[in-house]
PDB file of N, CA and C in Angstrom:
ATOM      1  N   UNK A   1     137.721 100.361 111.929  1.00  0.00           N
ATOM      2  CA  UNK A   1     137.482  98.930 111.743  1.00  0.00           C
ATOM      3  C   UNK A   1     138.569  98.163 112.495  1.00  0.00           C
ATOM      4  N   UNK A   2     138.056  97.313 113.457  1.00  0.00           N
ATOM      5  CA  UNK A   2     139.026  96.460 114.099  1.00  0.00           C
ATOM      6  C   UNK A   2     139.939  95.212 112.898  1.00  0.00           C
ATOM      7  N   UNK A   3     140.779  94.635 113.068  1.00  0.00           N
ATOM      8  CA  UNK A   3     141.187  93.990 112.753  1.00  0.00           C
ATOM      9  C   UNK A   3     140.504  92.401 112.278  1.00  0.00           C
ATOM     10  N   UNK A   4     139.685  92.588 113.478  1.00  0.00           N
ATOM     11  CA  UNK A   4     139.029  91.251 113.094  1.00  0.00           C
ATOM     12  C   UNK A   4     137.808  91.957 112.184  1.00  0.00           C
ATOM     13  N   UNK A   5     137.297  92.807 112.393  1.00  0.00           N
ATOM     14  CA  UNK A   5     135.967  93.044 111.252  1.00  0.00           C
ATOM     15  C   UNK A   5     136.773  93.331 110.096  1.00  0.00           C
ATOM     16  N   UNK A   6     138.243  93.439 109.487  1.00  0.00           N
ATOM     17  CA  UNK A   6     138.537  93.552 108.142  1.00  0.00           C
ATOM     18  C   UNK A   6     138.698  92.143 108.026  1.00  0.00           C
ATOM     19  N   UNK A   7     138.675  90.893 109.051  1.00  0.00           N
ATOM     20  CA  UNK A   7     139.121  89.560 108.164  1.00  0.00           C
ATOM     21  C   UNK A   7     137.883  89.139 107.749  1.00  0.00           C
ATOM     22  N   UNK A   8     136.506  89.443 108.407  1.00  0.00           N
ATOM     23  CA  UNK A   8     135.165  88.836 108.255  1.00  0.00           C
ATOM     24  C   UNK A   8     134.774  89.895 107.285  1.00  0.00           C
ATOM     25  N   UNK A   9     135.376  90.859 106.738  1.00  0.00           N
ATOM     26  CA  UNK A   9     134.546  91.666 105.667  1.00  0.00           C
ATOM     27  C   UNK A   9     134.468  90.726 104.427  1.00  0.00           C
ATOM     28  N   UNK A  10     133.104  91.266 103.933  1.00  0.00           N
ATOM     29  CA  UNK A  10     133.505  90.310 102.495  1.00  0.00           C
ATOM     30  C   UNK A  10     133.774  90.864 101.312  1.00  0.00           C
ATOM     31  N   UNK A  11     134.619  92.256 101.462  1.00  0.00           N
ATOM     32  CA  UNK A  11     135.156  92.963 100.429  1.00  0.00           C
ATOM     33  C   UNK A  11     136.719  92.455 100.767  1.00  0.00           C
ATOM     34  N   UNK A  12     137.236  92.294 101.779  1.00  0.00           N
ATOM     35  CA  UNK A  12     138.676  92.004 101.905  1.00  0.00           C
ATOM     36  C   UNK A  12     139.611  91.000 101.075  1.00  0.00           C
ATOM     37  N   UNK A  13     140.636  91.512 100.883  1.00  0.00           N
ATOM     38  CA  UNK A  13     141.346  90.673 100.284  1.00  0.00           C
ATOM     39  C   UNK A  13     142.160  90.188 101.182  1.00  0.00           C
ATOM     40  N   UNK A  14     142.110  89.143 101.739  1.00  0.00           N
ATOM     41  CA  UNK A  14     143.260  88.248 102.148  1.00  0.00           C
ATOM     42  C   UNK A  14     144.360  88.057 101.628  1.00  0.00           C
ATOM     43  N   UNK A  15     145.792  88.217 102.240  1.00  0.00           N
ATOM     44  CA  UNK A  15     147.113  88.402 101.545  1.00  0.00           C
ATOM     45  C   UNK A  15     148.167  87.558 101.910  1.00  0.00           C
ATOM     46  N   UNK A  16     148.396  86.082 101.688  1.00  0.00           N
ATOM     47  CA  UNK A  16     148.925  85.605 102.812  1.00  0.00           C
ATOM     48  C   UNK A  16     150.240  85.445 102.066  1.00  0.00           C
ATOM     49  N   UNK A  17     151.391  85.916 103.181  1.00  0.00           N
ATOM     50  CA  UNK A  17     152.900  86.087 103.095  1.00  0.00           C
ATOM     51  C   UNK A  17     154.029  85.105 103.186  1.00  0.00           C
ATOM     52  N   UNK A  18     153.091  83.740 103.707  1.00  0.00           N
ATOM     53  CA  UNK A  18     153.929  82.363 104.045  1.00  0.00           C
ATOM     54  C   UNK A  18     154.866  82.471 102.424  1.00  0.00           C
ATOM     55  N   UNK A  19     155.457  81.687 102.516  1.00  0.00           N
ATOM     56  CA  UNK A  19     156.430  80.319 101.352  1.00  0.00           C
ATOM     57  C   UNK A  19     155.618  79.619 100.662  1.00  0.00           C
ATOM     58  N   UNK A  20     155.582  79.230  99.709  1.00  0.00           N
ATOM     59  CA  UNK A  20     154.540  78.219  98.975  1.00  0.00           C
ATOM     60  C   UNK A  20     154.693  76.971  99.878  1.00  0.00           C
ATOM     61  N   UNK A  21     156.122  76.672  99.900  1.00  0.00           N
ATOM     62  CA  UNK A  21     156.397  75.161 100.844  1.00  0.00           C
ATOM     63  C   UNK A  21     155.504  75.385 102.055  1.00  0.00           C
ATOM     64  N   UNK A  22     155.269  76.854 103.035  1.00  0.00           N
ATOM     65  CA  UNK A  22     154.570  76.419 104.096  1.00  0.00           C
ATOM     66  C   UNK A  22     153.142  76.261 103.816  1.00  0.00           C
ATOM     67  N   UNK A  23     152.743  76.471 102.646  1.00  0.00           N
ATOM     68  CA  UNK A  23     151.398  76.291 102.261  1.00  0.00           C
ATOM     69  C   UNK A  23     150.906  74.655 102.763  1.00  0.00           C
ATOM     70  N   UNK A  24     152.141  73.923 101.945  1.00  0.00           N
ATOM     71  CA  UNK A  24     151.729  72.723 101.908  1.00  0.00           C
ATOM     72  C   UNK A  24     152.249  72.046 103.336  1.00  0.00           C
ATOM     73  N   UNK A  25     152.284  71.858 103.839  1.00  0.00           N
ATOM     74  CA  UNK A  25     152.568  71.780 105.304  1.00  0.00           C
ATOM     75  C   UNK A  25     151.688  72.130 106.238  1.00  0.00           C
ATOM     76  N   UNK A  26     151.215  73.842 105.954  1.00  0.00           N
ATOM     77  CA  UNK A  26     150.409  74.335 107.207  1.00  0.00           C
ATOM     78  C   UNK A  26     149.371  74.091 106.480  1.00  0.00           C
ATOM     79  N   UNK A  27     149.257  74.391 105.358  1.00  0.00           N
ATOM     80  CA  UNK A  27     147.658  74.518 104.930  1.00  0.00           C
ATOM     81  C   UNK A  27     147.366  75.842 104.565  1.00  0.00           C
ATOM     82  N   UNK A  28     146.230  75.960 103.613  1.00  0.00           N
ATOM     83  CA  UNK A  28     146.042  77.305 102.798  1.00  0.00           C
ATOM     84  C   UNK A  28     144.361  77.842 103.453  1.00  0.00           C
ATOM     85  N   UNK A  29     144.558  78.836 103.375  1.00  0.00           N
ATOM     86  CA  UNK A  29     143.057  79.427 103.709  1.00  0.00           C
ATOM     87  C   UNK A  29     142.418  80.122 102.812  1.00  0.00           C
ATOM     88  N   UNK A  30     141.316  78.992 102.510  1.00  0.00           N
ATOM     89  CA  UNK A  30     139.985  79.372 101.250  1.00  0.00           C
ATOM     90  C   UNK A  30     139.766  81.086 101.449  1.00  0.00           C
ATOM     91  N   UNK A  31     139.955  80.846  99.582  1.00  0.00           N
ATOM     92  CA  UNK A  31     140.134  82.638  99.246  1.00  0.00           C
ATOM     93  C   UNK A  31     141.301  83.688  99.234  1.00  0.00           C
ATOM     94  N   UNK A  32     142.005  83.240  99.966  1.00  0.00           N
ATOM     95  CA  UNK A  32     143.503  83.979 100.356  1.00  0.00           C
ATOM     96  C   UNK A  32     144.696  83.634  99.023  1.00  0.00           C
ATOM     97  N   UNK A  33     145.027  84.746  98.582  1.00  0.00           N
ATOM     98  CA  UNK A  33     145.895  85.107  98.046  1.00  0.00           C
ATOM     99  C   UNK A  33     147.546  84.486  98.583  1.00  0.00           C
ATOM    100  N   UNK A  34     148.284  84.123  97.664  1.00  0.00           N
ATOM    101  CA  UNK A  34     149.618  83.876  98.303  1.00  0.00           C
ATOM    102  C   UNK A  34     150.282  84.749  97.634  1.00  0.00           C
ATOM    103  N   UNK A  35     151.226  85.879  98.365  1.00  0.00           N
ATOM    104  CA  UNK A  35     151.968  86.506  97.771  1.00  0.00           C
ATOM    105  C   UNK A  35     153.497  86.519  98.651  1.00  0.00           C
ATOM    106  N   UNK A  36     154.293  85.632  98.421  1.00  0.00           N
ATOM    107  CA  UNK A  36     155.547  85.499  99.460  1.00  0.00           C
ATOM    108  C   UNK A  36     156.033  86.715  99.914  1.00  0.00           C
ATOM    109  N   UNK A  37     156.548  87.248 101.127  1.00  0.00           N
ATOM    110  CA  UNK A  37     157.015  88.470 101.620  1.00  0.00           C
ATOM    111  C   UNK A  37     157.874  89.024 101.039  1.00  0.00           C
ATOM    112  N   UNK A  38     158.768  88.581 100.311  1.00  0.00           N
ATOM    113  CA  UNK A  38     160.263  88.551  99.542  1.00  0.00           C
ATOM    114  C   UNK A  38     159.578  89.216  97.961  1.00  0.00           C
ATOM    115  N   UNK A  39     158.289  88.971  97.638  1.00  0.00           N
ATOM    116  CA  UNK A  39     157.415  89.321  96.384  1.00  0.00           C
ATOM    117  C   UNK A  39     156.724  90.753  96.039  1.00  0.00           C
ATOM    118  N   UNK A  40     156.346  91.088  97.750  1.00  0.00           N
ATOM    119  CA  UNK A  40     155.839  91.744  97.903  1.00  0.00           C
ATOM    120  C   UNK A  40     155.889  93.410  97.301  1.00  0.00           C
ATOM    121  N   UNK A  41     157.548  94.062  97.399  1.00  0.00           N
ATOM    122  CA  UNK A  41     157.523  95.324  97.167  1.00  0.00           C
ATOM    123  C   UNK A  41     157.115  95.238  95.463  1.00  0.00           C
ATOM    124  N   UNK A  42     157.229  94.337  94.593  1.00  0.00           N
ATOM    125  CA  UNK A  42     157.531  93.730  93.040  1.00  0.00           C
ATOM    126  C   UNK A  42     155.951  93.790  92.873  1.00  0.00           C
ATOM    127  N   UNK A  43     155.307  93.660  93.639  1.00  0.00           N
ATOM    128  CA  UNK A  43     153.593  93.388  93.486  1.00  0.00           C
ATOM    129  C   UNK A  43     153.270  94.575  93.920  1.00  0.00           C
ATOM    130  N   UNK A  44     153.367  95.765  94.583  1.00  0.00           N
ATOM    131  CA  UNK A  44     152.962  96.740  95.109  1.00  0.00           C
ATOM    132  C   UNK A  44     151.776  97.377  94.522  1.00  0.00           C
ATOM    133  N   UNK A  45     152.020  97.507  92.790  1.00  0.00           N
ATOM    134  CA  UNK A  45     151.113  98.348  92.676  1.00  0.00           C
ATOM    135  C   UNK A  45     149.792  97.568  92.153  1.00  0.00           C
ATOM    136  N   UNK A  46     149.970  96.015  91.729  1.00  0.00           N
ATOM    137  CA  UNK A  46     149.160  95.323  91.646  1.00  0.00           C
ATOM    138  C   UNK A  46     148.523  94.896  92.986  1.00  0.00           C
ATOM    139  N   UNK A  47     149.007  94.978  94.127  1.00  0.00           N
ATOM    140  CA  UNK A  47     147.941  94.658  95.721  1.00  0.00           C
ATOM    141  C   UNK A  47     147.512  95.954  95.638  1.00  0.00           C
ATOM    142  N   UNK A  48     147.781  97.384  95.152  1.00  0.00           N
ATOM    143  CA  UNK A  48     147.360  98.692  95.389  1.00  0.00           C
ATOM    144  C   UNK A  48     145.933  98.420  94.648  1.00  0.00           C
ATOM    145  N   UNK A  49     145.669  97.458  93.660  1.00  0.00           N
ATOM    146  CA  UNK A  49     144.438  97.793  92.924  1.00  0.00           C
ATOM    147  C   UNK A  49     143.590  96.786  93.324  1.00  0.00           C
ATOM    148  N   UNK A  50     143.855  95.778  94.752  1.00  0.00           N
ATOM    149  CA  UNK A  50     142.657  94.639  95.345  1.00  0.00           C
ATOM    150  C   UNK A  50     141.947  95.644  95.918  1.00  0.00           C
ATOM    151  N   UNK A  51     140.733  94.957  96.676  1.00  0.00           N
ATOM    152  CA  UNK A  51     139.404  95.378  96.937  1.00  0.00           C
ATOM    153  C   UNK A  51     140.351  94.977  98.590  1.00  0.00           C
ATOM    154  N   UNK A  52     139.503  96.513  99.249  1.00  0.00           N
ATOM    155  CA  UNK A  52     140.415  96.488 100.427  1.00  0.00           C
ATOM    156  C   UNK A  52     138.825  95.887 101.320  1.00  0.00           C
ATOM    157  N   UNK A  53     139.616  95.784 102.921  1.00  0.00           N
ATOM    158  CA  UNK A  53     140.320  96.128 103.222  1.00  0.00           C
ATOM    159  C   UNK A  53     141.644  94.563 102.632  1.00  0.00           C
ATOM    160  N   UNK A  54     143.136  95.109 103.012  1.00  0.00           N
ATOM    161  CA  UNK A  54     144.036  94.288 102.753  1.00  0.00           C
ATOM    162  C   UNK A  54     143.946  93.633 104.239  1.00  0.00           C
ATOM    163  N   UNK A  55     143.961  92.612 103.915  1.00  0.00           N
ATOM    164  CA  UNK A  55     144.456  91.771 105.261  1.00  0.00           C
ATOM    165  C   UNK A  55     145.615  90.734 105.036  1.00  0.00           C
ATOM    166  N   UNK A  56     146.844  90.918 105.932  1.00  0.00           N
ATOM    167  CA  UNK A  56     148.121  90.462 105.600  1.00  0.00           C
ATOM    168  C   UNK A  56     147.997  89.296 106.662  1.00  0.00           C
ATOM    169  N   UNK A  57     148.418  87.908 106.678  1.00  0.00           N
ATOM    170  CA  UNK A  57     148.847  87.377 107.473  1.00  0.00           C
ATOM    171  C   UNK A  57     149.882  86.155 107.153  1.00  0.00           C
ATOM    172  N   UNK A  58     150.123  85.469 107.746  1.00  0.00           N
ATOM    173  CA  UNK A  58     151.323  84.477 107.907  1.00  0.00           C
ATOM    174  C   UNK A  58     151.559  83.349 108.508  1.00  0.00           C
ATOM    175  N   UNK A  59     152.434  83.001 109.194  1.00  0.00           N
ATOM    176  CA  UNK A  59     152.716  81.937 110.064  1.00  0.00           C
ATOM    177  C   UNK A  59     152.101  82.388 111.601  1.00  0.00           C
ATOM    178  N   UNK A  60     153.272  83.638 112.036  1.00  0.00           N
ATOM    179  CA  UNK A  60     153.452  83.819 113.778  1.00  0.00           C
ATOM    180  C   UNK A  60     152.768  85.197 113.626  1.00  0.00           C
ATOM    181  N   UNK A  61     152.848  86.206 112.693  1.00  0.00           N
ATOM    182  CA  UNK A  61     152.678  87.253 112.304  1.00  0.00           C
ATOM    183  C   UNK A  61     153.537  88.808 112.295  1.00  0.00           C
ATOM    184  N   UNK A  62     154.791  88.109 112.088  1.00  0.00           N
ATOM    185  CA  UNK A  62     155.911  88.353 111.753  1.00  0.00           C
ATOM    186  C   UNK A  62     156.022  89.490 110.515  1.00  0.00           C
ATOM    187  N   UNK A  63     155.977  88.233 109.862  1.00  0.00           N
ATOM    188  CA  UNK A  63     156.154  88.728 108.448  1.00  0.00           C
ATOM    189  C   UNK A  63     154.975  89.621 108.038  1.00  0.00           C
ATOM    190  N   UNK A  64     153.867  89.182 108.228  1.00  0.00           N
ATOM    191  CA  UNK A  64     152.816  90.391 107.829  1.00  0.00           C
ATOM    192  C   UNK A  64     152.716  91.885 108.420  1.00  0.00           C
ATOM    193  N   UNK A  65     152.991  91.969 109.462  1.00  0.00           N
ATOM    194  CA  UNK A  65     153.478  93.034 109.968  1.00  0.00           C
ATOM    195  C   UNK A  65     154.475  93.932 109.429  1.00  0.00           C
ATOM    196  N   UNK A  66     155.486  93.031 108.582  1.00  0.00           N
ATOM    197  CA  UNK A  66     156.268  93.983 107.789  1.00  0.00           C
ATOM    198  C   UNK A  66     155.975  94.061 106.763  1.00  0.00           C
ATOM    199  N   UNK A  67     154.796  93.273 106.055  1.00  0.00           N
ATOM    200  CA  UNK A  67     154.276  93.510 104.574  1.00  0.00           C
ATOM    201  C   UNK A  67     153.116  94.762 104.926  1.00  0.00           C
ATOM    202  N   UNK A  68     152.485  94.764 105.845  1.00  0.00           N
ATOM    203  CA  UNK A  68     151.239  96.046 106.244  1.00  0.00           C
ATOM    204  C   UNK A  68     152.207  97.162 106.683  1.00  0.00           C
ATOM    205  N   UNK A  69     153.268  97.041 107.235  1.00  0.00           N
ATOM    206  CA  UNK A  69     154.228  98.119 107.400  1.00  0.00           C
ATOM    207  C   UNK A  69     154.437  98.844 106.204  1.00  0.00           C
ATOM    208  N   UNK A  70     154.933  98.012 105.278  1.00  0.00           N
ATOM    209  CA  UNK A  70     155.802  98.448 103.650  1.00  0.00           C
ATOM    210  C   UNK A  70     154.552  98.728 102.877  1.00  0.00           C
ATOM    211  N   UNK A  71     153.191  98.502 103.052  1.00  0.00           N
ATOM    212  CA  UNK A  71     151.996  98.957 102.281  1.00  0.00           C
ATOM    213  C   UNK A  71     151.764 100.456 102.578  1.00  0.00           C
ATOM    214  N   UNK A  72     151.499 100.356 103.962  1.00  0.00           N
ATOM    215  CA  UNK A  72     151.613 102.142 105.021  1.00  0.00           C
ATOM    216  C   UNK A  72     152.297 102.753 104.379  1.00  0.00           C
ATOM    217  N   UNK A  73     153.543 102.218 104.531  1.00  0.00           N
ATOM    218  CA  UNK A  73     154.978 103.693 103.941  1.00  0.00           C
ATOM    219  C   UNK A  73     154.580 103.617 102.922  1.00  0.00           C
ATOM    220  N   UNK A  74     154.024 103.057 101.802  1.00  0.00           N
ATOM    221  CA  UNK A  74     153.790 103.361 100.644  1.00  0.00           C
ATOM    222  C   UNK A  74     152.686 104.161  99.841  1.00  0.00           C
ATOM    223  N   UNK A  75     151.961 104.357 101.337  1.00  0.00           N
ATOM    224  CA  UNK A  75     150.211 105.371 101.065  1.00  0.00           C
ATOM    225  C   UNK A  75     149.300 104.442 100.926  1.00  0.00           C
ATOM    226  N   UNK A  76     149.625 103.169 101.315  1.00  0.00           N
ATOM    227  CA  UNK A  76     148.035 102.111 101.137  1.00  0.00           C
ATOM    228  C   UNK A  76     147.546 102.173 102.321  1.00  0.00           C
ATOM    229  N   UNK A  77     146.110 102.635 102.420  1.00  0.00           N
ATOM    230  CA  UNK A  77     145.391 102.801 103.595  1.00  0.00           C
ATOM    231  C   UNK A  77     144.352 101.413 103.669  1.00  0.00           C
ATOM    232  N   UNK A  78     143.640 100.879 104.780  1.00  0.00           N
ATOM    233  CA  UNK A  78     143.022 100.127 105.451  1.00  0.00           C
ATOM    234  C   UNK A  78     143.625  98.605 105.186  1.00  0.00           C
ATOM    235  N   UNK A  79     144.960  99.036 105.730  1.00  0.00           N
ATOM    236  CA  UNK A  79     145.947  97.061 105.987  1.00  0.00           C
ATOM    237  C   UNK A  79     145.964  97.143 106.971  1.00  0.00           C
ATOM    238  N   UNK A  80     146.007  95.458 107.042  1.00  0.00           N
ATOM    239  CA  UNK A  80     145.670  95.483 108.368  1.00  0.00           C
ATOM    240  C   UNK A  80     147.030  93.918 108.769  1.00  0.00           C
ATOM    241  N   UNK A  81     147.088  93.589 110.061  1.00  0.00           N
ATOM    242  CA  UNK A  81     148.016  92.890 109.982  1.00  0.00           C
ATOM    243  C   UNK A  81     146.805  91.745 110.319  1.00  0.00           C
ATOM    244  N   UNK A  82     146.884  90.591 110.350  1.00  0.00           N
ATOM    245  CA  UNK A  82     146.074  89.889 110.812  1.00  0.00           C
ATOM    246  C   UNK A  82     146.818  88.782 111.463  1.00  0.00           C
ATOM    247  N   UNK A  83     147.891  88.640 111.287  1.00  0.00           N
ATOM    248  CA  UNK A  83     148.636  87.093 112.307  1.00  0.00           C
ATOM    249  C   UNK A  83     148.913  86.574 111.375  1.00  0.00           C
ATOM    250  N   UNK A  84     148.400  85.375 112.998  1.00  0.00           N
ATOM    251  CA  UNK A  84     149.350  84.111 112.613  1.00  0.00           C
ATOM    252  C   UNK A  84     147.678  83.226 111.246  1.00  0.00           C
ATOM    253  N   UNK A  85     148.103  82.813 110.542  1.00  0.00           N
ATOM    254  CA  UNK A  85     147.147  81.842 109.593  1.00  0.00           C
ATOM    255  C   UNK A  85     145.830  81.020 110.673  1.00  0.00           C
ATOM    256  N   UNK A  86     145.697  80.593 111.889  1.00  0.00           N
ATOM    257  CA  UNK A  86     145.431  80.468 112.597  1.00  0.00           C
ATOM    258  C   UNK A  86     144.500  80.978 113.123  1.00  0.00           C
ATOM    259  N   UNK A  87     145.006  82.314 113.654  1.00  0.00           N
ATOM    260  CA  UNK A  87     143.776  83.377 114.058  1.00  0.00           C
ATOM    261  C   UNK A  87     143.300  83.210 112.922  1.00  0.00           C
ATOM    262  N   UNK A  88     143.823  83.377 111.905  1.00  0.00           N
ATOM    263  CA  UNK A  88     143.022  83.927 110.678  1.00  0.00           C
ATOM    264  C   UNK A  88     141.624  82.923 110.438  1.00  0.00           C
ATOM    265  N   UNK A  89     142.248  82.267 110.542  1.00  0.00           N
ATOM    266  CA  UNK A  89     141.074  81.139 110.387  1.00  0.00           C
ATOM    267  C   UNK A  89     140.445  80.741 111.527  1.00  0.00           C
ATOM    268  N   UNK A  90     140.644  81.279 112.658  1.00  0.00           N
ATOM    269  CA  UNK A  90     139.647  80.687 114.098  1.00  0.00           C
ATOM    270  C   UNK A  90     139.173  82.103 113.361  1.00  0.00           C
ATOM    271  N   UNK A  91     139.086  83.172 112.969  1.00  0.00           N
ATOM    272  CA  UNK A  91     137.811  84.755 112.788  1.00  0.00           C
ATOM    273  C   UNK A  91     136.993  84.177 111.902  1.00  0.00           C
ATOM    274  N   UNK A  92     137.690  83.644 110.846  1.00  0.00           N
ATOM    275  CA  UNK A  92     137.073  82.925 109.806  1.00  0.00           C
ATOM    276  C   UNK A  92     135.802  82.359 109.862  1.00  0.00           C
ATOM    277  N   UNK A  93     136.179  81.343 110.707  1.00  0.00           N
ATOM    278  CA  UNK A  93     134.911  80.205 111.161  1.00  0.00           C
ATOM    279  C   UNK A  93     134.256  80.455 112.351  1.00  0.00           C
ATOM    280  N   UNK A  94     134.170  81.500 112.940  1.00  0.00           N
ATOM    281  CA  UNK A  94     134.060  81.956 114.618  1.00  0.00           C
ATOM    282  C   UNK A  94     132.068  82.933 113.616  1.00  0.00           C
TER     283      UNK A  94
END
């Protein structure tokens, strides 16, 4: 599964890694989960039990990359990194 067919799945859970503050600033994307990057290892085994695939994304896609990294090392299979909030939402509506 490419990256973009886990953001258009409609089993995926969207995981987004921003700050609450950049929520309100950038804007939130309908359906998506906020779980701050800094939250993440503390939530592990509760994102272990969403409906995959996981799709991580963010601002630049930075940070999700190291939240789909730290899922991997941990044995969570089909994460995916997805970017910047942006892409996420041009796959979204595309």
């Amino acid at each position: 599964m490419t990256t973009t067919e886990a953001i258009k799945n409609p089993n995926a859970t969207l995981i987004d890694v921003r700050e609450p503050y950049e929520l309100e600033t950038d804007g939130v994307i309908d359906g998506a989960i906020n779980i701050p990057l800094g939250e993440v290892p503390q939530k592990l085994e509760e994102i272990k039990e969403m409906p995959k695939p996981l799709v991580f994304f963010c601002r630049s896609g930075n940070r999700s990359a190291t939240a789909a990294q730290f899922m991997q090392e941990n044995g969570v299979e089909d994460v995916y990194n997805g970017g910047g909030a942006d892409e996420v939402n041009e796959i979204l509506k595309a």
